[in-house]
Structure formats: structure tokens, C-alpha cells
C-alpha atoms as a PDB file:
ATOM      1  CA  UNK A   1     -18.459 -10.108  14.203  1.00  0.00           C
ATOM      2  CA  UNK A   2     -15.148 -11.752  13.956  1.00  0.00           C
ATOM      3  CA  UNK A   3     -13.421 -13.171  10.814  1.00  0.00           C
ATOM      4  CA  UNK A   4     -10.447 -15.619  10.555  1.00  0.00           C
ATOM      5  CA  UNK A   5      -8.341 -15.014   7.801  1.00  0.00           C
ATOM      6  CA  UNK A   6      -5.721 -16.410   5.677  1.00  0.00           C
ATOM      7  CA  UNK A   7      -3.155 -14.278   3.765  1.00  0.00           C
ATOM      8  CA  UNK A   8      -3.342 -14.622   0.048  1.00  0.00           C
ATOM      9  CA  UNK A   9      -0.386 -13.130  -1.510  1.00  0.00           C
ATOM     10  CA  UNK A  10      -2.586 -11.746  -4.922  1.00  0.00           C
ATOM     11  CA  UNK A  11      -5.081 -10.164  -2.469  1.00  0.00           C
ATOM     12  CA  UNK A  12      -2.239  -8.430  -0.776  1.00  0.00           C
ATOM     13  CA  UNK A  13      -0.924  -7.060  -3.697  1.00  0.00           C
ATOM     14  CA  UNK A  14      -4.159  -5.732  -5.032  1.00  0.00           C
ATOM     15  CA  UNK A  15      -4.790  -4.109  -1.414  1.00  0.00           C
ATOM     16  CA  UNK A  16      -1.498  -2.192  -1.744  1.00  0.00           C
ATOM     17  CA  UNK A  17      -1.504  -1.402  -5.356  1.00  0.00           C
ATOM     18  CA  UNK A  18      -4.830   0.317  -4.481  1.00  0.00           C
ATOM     19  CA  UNK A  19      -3.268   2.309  -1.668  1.00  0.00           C
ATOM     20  CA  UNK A  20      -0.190   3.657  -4.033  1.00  0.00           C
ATOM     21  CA  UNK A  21      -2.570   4.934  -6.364  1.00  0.00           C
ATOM     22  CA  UNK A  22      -4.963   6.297  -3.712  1.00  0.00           C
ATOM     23  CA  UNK A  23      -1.567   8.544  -2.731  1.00  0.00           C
ATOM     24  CA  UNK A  24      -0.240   9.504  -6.319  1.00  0.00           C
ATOM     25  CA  UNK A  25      -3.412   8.566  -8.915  1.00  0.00           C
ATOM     26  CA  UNK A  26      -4.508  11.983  -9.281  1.00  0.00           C
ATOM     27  CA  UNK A  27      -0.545  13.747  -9.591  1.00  0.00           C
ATOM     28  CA  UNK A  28       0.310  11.513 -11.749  1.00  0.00           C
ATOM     29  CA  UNK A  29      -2.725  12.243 -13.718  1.00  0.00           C
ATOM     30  CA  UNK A  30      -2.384  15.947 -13.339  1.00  0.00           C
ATOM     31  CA  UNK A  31       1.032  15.955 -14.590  1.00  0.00           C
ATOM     32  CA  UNK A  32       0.575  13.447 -17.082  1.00  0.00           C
ATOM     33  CA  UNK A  33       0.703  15.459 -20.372  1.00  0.00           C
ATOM     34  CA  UNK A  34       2.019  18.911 -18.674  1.00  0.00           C
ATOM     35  CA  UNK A  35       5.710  18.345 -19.960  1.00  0.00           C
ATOM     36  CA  UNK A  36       4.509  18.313 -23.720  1.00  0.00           C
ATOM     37  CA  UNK A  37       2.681  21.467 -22.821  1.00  0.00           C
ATOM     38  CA  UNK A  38       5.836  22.778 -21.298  1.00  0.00           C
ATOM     39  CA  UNK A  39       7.994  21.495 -24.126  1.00  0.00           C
ATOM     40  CA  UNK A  40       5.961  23.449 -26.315  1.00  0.00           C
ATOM     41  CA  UNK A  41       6.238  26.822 -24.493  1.00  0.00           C
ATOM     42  CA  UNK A  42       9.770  26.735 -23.852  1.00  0.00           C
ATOM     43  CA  UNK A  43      10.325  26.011 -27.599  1.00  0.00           C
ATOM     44  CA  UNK A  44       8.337  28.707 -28.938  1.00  0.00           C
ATOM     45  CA  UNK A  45      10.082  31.075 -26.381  1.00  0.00           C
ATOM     46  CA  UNK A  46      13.227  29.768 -27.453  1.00  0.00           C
ATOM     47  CA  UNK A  47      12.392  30.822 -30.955  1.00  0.00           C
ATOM     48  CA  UNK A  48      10.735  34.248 -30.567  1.00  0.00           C
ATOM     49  CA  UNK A  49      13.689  35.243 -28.389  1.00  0.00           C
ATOM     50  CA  UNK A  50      16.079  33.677 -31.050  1.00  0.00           C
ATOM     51  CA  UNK A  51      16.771  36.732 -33.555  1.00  0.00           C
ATOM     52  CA  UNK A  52      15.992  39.156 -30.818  1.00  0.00           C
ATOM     53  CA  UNK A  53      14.994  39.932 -27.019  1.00  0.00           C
ATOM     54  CA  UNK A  54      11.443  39.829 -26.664  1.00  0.00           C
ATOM     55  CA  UNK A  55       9.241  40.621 -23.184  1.00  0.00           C
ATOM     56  CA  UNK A  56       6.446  37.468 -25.058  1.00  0.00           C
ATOM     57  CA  UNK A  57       9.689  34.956 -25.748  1.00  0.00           C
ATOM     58  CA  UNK A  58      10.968  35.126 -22.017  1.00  0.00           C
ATOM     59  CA  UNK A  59       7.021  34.913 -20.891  1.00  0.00           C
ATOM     60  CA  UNK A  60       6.871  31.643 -22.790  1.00  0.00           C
ATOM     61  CA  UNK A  61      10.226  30.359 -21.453  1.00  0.00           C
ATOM     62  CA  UNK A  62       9.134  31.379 -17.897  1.00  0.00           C
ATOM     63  CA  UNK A  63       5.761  29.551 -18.384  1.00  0.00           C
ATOM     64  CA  UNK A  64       7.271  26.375 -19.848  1.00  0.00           C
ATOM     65  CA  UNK A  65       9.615  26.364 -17.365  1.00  0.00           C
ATOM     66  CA  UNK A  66       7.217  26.976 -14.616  1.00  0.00           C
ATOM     67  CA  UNK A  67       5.111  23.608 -15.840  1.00  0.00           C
ATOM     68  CA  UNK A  68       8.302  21.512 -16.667  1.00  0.00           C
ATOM     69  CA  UNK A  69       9.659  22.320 -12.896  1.00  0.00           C
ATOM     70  CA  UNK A  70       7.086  20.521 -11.142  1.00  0.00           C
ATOM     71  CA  UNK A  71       6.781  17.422 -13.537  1.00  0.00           C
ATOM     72  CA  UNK A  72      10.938  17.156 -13.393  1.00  0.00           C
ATOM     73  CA  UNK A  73       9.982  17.133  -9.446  1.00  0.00           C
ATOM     74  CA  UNK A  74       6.889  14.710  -9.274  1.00  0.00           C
ATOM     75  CA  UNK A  75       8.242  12.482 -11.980  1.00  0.00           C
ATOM     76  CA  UNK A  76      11.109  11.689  -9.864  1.00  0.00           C
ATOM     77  CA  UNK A  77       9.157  11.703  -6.538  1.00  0.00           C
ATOM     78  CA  UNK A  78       6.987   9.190  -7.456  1.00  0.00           C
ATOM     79  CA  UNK A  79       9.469   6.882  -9.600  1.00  0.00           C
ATOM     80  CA  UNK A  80      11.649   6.691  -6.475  1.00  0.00           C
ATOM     81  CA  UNK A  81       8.119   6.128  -4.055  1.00  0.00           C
ATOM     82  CA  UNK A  82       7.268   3.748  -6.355  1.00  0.00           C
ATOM     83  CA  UNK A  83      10.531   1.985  -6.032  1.00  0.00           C
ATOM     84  CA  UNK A  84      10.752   2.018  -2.543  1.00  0.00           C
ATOM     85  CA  UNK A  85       7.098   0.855  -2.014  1.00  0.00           C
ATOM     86  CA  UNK A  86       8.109  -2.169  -4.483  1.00  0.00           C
ATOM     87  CA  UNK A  87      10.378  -2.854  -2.026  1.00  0.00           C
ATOM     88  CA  UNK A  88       8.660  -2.850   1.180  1.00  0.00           C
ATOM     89  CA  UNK A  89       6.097  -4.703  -0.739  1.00  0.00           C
ATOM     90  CA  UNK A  90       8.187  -7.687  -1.334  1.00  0.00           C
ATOM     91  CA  UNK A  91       9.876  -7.578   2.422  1.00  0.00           C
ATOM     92  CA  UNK A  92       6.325  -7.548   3.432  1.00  0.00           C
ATOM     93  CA  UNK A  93       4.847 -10.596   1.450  1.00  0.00           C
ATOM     94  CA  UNK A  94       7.970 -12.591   2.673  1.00  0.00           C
ATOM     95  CA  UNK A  95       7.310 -11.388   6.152  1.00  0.00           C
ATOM     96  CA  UNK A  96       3.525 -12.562   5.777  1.00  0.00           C
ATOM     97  CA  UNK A  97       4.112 -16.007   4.151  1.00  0.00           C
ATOM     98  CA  UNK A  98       4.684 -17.577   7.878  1.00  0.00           C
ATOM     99  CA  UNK A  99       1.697 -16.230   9.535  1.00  0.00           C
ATOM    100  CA  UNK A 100      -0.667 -18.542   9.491  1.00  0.00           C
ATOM    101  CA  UNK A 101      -4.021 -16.488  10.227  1.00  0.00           C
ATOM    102  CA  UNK A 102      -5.304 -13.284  11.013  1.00  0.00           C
ATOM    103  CA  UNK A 103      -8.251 -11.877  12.484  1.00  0.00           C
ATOM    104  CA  UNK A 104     -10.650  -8.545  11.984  1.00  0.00           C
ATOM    105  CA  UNK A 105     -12.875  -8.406  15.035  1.00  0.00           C
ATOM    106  CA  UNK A 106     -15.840  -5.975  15.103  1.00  0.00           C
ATOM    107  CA  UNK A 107     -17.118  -5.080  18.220  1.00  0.00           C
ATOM    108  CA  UNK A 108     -19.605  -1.973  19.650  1.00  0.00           C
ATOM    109  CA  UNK A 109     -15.981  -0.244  20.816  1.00  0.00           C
ATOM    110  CA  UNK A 110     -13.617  -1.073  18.916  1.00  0.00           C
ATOM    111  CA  UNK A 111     -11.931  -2.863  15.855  1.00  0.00           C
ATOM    112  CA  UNK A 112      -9.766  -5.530  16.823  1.00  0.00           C
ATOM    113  CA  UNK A 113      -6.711  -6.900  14.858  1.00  0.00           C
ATOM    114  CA  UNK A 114      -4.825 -10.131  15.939  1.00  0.00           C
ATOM    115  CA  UNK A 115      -1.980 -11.141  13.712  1.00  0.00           C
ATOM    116  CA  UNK A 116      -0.580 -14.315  15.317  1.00  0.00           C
ATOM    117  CA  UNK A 117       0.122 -13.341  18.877  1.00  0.00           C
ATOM    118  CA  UNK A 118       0.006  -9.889  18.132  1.00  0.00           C
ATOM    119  CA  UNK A 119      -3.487  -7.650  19.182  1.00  0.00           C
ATOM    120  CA  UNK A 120      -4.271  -3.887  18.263  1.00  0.00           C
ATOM    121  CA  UNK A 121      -7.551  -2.219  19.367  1.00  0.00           C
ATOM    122  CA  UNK A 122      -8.479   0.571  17.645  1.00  0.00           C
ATOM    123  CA  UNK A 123     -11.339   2.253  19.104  1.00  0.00           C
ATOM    124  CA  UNK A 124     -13.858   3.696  16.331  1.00  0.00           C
ATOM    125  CA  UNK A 125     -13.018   7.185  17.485  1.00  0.00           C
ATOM    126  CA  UNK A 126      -9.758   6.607  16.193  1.00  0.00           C
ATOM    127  CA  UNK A 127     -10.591   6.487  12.720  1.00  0.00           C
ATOM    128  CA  UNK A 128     -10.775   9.622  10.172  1.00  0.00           C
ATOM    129  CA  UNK A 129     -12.313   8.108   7.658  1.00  0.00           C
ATOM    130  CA  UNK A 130     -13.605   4.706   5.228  1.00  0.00           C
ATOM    131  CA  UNK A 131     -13.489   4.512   1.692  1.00  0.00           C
ATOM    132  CA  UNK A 132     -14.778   1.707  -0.330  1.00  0.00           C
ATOM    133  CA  UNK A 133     -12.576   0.862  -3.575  1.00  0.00           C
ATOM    134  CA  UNK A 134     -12.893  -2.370  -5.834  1.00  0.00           C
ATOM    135  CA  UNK A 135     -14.527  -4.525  -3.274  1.00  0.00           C
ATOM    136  CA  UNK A 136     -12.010  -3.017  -0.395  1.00  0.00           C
ATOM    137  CA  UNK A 137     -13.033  -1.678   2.911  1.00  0.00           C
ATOM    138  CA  UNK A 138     -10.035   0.951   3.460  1.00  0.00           C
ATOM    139  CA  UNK A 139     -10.233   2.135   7.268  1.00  0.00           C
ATOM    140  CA  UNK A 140      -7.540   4.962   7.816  1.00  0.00           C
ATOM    141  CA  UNK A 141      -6.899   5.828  11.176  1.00  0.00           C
ATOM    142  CA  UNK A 142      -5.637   9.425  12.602  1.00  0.00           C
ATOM    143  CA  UNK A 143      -2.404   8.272  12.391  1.00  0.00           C
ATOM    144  CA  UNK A 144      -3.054   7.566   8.435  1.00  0.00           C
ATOM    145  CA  UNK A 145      -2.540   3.700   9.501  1.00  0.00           C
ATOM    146  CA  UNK A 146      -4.606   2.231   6.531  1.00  0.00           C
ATOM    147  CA  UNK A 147      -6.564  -1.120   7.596  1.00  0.00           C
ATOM    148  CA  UNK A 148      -7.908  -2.874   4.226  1.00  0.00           C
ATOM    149  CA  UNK A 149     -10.354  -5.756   4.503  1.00  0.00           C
ATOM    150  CA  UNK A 150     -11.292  -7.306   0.585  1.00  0.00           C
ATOM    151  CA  UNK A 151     -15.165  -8.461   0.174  1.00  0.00           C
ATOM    152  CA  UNK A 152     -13.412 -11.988  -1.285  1.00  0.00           C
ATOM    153  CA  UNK A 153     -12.064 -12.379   1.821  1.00  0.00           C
ATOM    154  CA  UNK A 154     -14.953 -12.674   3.839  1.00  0.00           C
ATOM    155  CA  UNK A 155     -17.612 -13.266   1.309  1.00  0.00           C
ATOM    156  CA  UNK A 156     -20.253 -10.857   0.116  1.00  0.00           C
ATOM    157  CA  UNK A 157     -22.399 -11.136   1.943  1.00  0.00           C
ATOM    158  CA  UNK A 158     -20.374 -10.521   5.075  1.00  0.00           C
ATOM    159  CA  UNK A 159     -18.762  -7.809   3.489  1.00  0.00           C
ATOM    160  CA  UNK A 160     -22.021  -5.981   3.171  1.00  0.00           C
ATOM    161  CA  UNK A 161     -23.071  -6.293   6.771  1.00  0.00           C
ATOM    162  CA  UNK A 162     -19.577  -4.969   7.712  1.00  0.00           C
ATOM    163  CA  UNK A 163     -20.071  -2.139   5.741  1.00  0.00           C
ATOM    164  CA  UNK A 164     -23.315  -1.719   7.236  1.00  0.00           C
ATOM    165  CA  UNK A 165     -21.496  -1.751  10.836  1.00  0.00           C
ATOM    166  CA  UNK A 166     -18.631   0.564   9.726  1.00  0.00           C
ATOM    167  CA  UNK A 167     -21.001   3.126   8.756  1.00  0.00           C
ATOM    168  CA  UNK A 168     -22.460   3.388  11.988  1.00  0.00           C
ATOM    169  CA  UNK A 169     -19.395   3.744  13.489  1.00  0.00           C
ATOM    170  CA  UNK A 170     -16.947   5.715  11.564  1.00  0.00           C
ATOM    171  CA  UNK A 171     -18.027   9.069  11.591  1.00  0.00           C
ATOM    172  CA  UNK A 172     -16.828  11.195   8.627  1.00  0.00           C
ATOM    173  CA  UNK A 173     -16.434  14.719   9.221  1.00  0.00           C
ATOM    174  CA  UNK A 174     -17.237  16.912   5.699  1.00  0.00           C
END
């Protein structure tokens, strides 16, 4: 099966949007309301260990302190991930707006991607894994080189025979 493809600048910014939340989605959901919980502990510590040393006062400001830690850390993590991903998102779109077609290229062996004169074979073997997200086929290689292909970019019912193939060939280990 082979499939010529334009690039559509609103399907590539779906595609990647849904990769930077497959990396930090569930963090960012972990940590989401830890800091108020944190907040909370260090104040009451602060306060039972106000008129006098107490062993449950420092226990509270150790606890709240050892939630607020690793938001402080993630929060800034991701803000500056996020702001270098916005980044090479926008170098990227301007780098794509010349190329005038792509192609996905299912064979038996292999996977084969031609971007204008350029042509990678990735043999099935190579891939860890497939996930299926909001009509994407995400392919992720052993190298974590993800490969996203969006059902309205080959129609559905392509889309459903190449997730037919892929399932056949990518083997995912449990």
C-alpha cells in the first residue's frame, strides 16, 4: 500500500500536540492539585511548630515540603519543554511548507518514508510499539522516532486496512 500525501499545517499540529501530551499528560495530571495539598501541610506545620517545637509540626513541614519539591521541579520542566517544543514546532511547519508531498509506503518488510528526495526504511522489527489516538496511527520506533499517520489523511477506510496491516506486523511485547 502506498499513500501520497500533502502536508496540512492543522493536521501537523494536532499530530504533535498529541505527542506532547502522550510525554507529560499523566505528570501533569499527577501533580496537578499536589501543591494545594502541600500548601496545606506546610501551613499547618508552620503553625503547630509556631508557639513551640513539635516532632507532628516538622512531620507536616517535611511532608509538604516533600510534595511541593517535585511540583516546583515538574512545573518548571514541563513549562520550559513546552516552550521549547513550541519552538521546534514552528521551525518545523516553516521547514514543511516547501515540501510538496510525502509518502507512507507499506510493504511485507518494511515501512517506507519518502519526503521529497529523501527515503527511510524502517523494517517492522524496528518498531516497539503502535498506539492509536484520535484517529492517529502513532508508530514509535526503538529509537523512540515517533511516525504519525492521521485517518483524514488517507481516508477511513484506508486507515482501517492499515491498521489491519500494522497489527500484523508490529509485534508488541507485554
Amino acid at each position: 500500500m502506498k499513500f501520497e500525501l500533502n502536508f496540512d499545517e492543522n493536521i501537523y499540529i494536532k499530530q504533535m500536540d498529541l505527542l506532547r501530551d502522550l510525554a507529560w499528560k499523566e505528570k501533569i495530571a499527577y501533580y496537578k492539585n499536589s501543591h494545594f495539598l502541600g500548601l496545606t501541610l506546610l501551613i499547618i506545620g508552620s503553625l503547630i511548630t509556631f508557639d513551640r517545637p513539635s516532632f507532628f509540626g516538622f512531620a507536616f513541614i517535611l511532608f509538604g515540603l516533600g510534595i511541593l519539591i517535585p511540583y516546583i521541579y515538574y512545573y518548571f520542566k514541563i513549562k520550559s519543554s513546552y516552550k521549547g517544543f513550541e519552538e521546534v514546532k514552528t521551525k518545523e511547519i516553516e521547514a514543511c511548507r516547501s515540501i510538496t508531498n510525502f509518502t507512507y509506503e507499506f510493504t511485507e518488510e518494511s515501512l517506507i518514508t519518502k519526503v521529497q528526495e529523501t527515503e527511510r526504511v524502517f523494517e517492522w522489527k524496528e518498531f516497539r510499539t503502535y498506539l492509536i489516538k484520535e484517529d492517529n496511527l502513532l508508530m514509535i520506533t526503538k529509537k523512540y522516532e515517533p511516525l504519525i499517520l492521521a485517518e483524514v489523511e488517507v481516508g477511513e477506510e484506508n486507515f482501517k486496512k492499515i491498521l489491519d496491516f500494522v497489527e500484523n506486523k508490529i509485534i508488541v511485547k507485554k
